[in-house]
N, C-alpha and C. Protein backbone atom coordinates (compact mmCIF):
# COMPACT_ATOMS: atom_id res chain seq x y z
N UNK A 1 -51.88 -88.15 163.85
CA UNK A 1 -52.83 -87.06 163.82
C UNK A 1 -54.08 -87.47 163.06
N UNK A 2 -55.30 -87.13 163.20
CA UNK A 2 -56.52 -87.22 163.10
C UNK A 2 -56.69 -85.78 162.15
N UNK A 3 -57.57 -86.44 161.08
CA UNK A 3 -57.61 -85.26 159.81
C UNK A 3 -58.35 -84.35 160.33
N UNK A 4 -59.09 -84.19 161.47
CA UNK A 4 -60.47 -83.18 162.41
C UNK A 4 -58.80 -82.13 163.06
N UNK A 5 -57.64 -82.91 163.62
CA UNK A 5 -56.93 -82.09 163.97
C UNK A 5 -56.51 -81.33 162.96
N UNK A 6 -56.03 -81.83 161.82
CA UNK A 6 -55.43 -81.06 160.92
C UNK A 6 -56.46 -79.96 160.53
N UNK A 7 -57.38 -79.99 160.34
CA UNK A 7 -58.43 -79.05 159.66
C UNK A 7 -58.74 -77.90 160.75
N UNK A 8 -58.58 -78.14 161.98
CA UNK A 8 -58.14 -77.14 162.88
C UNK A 8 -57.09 -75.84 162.64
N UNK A 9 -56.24 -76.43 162.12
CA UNK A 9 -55.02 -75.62 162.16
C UNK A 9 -55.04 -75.29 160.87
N UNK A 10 -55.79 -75.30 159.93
CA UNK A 10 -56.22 -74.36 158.55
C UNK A 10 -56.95 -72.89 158.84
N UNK A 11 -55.97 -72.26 158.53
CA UNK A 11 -56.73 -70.40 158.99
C UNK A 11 -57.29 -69.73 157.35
N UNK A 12 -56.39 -70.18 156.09
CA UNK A 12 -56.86 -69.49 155.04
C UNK A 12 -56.20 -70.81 154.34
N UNK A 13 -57.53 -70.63 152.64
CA UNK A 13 -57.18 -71.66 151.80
C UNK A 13 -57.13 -70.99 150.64
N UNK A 14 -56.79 -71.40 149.57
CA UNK A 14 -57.01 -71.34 148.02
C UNK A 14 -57.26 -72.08 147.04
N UNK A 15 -58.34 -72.69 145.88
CA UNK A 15 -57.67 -73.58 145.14
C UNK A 15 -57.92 -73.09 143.75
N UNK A 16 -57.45 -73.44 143.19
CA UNK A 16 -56.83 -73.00 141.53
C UNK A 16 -56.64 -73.80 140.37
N UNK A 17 -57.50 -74.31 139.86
CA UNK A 17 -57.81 -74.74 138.43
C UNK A 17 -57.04 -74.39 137.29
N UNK A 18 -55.93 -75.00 136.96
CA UNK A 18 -55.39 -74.79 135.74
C UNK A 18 -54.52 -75.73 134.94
N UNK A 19 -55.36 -76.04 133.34
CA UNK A 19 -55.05 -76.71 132.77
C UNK A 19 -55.19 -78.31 133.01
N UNK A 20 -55.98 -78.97 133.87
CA UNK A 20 -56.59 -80.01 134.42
C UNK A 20 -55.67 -80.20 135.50
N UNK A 21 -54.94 -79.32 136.47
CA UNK A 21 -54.17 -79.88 137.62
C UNK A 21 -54.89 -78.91 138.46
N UNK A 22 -54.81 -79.05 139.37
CA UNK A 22 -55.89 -78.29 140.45
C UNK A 22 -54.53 -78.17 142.14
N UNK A 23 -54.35 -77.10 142.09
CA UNK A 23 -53.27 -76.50 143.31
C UNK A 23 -54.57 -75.91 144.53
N UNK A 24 -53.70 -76.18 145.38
CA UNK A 24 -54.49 -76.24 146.87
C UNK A 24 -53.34 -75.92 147.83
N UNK A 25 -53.43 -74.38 148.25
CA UNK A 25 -52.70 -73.93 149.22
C UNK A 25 -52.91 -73.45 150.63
N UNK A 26 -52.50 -74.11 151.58
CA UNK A 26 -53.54 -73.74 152.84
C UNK A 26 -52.26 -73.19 153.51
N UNK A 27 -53.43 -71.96 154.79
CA UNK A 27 -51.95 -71.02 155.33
C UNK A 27 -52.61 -71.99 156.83
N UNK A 28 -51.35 -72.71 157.56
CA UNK A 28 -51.88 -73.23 158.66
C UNK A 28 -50.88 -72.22 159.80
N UNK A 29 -51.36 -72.86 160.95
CA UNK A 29 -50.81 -71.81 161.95
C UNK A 29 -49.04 -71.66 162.16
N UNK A 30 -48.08 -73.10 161.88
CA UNK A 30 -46.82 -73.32 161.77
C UNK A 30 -46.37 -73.24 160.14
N UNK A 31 -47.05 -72.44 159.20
CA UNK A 31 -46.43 -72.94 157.71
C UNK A 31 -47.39 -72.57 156.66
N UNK A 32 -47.08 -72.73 155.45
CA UNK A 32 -48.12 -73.32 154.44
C UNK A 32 -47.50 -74.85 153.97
N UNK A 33 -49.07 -74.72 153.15
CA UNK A 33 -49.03 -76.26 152.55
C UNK A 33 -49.75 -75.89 151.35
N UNK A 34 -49.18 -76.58 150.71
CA UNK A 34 -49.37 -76.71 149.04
C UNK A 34 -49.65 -77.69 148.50
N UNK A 35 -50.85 -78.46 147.74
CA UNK A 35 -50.87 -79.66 147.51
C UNK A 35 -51.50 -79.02 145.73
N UNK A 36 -50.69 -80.92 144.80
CA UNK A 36 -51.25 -80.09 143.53
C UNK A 36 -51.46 -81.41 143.28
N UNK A 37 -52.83 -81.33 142.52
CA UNK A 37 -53.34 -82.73 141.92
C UNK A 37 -54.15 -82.80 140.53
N UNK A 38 -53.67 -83.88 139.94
CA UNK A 38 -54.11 -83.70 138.54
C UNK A 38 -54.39 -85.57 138.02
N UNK A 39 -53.67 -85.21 136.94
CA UNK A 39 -53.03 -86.51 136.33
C UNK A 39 -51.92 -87.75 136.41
N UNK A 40 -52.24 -88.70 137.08
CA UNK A 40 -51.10 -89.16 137.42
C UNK A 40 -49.92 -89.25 136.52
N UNK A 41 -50.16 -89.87 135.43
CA UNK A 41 -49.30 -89.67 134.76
C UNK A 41 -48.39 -88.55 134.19
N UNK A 42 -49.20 -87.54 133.97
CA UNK A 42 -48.68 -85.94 134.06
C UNK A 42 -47.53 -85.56 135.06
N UNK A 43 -47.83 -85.73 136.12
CA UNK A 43 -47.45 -85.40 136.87
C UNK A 43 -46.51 -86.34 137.25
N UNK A 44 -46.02 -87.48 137.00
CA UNK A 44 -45.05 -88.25 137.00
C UNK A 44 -43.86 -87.36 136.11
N UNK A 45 -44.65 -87.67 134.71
CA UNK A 45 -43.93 -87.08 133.57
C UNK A 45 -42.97 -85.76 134.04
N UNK A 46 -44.00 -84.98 134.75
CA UNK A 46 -43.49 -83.41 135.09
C UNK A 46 -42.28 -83.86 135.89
N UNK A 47 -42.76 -84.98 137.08
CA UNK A 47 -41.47 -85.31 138.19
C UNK A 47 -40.28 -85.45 137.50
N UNK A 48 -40.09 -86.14 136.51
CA UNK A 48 -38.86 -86.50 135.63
C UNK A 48 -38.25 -85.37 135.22
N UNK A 49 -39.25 -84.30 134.53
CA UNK A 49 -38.61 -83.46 133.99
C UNK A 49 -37.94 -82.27 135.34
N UNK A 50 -38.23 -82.11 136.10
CA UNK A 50 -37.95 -81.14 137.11
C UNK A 50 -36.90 -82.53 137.53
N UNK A 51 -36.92 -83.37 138.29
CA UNK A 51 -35.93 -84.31 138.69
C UNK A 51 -34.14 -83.70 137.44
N UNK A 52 -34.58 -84.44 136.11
CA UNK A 52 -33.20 -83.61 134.91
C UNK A 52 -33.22 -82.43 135.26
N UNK A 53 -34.19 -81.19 135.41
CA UNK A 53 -33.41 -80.02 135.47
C UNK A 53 -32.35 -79.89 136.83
N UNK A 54 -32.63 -80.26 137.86
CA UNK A 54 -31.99 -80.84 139.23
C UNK A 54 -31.08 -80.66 139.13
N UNK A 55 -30.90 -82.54 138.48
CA UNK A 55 -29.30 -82.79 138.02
C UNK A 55 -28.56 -82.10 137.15
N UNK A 56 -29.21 -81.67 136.22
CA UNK A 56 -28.66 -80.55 135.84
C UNK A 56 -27.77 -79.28 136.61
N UNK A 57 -28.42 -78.67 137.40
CA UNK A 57 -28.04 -77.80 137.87
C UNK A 57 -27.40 -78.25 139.13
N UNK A 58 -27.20 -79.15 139.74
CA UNK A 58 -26.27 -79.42 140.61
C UNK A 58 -25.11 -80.24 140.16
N UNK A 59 -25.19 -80.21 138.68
CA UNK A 59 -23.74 -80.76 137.90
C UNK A 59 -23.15 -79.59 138.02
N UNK A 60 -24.19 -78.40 137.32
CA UNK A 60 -23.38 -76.97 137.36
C UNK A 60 -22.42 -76.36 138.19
N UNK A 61 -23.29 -76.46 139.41
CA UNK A 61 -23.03 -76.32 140.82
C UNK A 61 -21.42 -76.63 141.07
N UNK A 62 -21.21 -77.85 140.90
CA UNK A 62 -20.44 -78.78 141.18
C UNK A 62 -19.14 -78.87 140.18
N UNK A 63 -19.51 -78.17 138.98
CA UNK A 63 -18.76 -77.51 137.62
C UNK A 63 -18.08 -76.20 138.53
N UNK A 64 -18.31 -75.74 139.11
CA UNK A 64 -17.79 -74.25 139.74
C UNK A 64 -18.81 -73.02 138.69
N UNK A 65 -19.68 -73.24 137.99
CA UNK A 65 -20.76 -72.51 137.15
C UNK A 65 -21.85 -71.77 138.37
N UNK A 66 -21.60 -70.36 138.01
CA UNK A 66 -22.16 -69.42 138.84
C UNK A 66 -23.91 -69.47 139.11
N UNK A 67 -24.09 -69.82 139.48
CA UNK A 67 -25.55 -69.64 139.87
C UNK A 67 -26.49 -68.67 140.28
N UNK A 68 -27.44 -68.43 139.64
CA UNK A 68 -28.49 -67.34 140.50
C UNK A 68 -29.14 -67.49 141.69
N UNK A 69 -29.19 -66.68 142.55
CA UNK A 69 -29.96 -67.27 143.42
C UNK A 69 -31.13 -67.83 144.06
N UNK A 70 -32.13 -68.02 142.76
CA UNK A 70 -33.18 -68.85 143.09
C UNK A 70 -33.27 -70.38 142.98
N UNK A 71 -31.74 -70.77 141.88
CA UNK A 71 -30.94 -71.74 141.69
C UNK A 71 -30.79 -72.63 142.69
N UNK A 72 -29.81 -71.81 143.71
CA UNK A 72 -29.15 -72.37 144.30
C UNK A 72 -30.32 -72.73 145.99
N UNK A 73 -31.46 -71.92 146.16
CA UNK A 73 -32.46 -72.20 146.91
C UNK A 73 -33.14 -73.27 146.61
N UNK A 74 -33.04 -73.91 144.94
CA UNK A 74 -34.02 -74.60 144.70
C UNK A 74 -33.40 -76.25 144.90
N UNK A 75 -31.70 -75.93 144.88
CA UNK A 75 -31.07 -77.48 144.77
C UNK A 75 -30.39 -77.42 146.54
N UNK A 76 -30.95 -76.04 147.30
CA UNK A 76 -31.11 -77.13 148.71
C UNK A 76 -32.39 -76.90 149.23
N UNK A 77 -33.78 -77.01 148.70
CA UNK A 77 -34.65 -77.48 149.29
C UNK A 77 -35.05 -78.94 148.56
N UNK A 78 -34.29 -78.96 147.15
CA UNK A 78 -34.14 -79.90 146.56
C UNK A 78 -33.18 -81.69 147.42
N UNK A 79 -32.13 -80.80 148.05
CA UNK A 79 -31.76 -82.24 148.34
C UNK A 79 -32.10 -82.14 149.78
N UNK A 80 -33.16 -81.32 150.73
CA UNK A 80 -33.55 -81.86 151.95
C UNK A 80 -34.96 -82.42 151.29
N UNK A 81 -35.54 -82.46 149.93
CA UNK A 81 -36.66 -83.54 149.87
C UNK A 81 -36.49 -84.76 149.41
N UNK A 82 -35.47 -85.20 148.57
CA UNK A 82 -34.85 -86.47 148.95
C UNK A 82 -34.25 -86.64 149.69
């Protein structure tokens, strides 16, 4: 795909400044898309820390430990992105 196609299929955008990371959410015609950009290193850092809470919670999981359900949405959209 050709970035002229993609920019086609953008109907509404947003972007949002906060704390030096800058979020960018576009509503396209099949979805949204969310893009967030900042600091590389930050945002590495952040990866790690959300990566431990993960494992964390799919030890739980896996403990028979009851989960809420935004939990349990987050460790399977979690393991269809790895």
């Amino acid at each position: 795909m050709n970035q002229e196609n993609n920019e086609e299929k953008v109907y509404k955008q947003a972007t949002e400044k906060c704390g030096g990371v800058e979020f960018k959410v576009e509503g396209l015609k099949d979805g949204y898309r969310v893009t967030v950009r900042g600091d590389e290193e930050r945002i590495k850092e952040q990866r790690r820390v959300a990566s431990s809470f993960m494992n964390f919670t799919r030890q739980a999981d896996k403990a028979g430990w009851w989960l809420p359900w935004p939990f349990r949405v987050l460790l399977q959209l979690w393991s269809r992105y790895k």
